[in-house]
Protein backbone atom coordinates (compact mmCIF):
# COMPACT_ATOMS: atom_id res chain seq x y z
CA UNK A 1 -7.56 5.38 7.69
CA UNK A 2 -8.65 2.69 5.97
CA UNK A 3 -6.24 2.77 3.23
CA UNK A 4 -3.88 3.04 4.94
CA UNK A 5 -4.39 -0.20 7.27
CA UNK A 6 -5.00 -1.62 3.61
CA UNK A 7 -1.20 -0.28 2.70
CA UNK A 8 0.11 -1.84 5.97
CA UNK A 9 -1.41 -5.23 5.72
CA UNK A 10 0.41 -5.82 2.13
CA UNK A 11 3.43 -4.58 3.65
CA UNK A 12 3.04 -7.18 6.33
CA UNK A 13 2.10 -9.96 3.22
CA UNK A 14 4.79 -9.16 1.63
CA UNK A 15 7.21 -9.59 4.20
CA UNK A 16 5.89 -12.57 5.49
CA UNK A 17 6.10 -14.01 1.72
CA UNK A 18 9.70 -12.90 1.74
CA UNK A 19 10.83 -14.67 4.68
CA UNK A 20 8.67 -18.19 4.12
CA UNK A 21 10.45 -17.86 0.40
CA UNK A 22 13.94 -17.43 2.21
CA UNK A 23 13.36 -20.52 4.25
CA UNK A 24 12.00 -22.49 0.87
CA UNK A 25 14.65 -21.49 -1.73
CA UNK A 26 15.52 -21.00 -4.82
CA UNK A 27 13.81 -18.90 -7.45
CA UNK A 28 10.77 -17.77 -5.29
CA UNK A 29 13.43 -15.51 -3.13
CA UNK A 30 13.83 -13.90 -6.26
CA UNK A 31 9.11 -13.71 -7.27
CA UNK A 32 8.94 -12.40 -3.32
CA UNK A 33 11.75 -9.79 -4.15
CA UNK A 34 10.07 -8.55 -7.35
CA UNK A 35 6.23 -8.80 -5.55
CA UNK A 36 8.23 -6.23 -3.06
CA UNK A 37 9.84 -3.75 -5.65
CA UNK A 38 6.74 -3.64 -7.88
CA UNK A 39 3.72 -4.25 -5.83
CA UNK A 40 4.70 -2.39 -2.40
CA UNK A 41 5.56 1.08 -4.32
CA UNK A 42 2.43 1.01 -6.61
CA UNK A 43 0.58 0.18 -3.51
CA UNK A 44 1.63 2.94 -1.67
CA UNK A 45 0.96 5.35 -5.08
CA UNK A 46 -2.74 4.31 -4.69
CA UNK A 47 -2.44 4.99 -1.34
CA UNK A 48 -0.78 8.47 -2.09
CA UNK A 49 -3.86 9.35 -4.82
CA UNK A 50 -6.45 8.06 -2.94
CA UNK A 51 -5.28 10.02 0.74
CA UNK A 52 -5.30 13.72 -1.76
CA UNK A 53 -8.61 12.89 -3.09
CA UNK A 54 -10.34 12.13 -0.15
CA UNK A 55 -8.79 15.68 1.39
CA UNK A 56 -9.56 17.28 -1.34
CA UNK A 57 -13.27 16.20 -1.18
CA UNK A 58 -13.11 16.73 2.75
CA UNK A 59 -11.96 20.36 2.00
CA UNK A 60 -14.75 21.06 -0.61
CA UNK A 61 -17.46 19.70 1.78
CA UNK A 62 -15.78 22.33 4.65
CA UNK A 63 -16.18 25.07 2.57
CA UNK A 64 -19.34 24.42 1.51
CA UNK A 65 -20.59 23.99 5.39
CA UNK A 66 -18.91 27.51 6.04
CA UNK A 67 -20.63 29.46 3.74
């Protein structure tokens, strides 16, 4: 859960960047545009990786308890 709050709140930055850049001008519309193509997808990647590790570990630990 925590990742993913983690995921949301740089969603939220970035957004929040974009628009204060919109109201600003010039070329940091185009650094809040690239911080959103770049960051947000590697972001959610880590996000991805970390989510099938932790099940995987969860998994592991269940089977372990079972037998």
């Amino acid at each position: 859960m925590s990742l993913f709050m983690i995921h949301l709140a740089i969603v939220v930055n970035t957004l929040l960047n974009f628009i204060d850049s919109c109201f600003q001008g010039g070329l940091r519309i185009l650094y809040s545009l690239l911080f959103i193509l770049f960051i947000n997808p590697l972001v959610l990647f880590v996000f991805d990786k970390g989510s099938i590790v932790m099940i995987k570990v969860s998994q592991a630990y269940a089977k372990t308890k079972v037998n």
